[in-house]
Protein backbone atom coordinates (compact mmCIF):
# COMPACT_ATOMS: atom_id res chain seq x y z
CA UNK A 1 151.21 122.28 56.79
CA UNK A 2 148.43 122.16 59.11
CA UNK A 3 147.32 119.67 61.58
CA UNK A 4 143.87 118.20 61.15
CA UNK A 5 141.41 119.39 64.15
CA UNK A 6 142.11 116.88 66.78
CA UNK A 7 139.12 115.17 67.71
CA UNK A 8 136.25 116.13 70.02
CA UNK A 9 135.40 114.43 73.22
CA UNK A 10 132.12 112.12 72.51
CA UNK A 11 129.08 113.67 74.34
CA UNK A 12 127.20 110.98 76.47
CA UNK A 13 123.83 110.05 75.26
CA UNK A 14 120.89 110.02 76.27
CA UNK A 15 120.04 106.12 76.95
CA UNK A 16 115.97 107.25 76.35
CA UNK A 17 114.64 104.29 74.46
CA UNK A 18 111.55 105.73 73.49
CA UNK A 19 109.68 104.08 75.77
CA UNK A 20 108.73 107.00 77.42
CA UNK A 21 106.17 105.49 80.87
CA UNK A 22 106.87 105.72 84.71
CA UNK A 23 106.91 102.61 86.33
CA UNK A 24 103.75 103.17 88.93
CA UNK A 25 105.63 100.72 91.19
CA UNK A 26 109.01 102.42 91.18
CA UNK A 27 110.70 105.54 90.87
CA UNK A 28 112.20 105.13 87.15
CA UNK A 29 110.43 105.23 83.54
CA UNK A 30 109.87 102.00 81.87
CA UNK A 31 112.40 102.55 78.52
CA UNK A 32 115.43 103.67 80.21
CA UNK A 33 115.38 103.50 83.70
CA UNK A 34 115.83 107.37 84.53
CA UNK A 35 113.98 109.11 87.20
CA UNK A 36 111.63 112.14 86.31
CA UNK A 37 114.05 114.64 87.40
CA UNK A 38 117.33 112.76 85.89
CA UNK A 39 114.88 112.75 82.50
CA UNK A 40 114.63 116.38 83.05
CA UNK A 41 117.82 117.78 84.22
CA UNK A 42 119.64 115.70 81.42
CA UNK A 43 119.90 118.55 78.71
CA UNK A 44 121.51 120.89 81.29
CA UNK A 45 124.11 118.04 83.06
CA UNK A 46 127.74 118.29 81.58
CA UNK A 47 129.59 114.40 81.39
CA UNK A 48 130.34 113.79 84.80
CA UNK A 49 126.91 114.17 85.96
CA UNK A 50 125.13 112.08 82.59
CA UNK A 51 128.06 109.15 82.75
CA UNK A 52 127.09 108.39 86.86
CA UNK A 53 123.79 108.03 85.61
CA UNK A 54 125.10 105.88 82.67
CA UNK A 55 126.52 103.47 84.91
CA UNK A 56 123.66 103.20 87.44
CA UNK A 57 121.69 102.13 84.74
CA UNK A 58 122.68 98.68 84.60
CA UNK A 59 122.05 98.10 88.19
CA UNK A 60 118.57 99.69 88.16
CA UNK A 61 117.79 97.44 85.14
CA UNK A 62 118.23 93.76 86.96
CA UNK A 63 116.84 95.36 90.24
CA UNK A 64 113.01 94.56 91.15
CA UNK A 65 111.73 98.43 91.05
């Protein structure tokens, strides 16, 4: 009897809200806190790279700019 695939690691998300608008005061856009380049680069980042921006997020989110 065979053993059922095991599971695949879960890919992290994009956190894009849709709310796609640069802040003109700050560096990041206005939905989901990215900068242009992180925005742009996400498609070709493995995990690693898309999680540290993951958890920078929250940070970014309470700070002023």
């Amino acid at each position: 009897m065979a053993l059922p695939p095991s599971p695949q690691p879960r890919r992290v998300m994009s956190p894009c809200k849709g709310i796609c608008m640069m802040d003109p005061r700050g560096p990041y856009c206005l939905g989901c806190k990215r900068t242009i380049d992180e925005i742009g680069r996400w498609p070709m980042m493995d995990d690693q790279e898309r999680q540290k921006i993951v958890d920078e997020l929250k940070a970014r989110k309470l700070s002023p700019l």
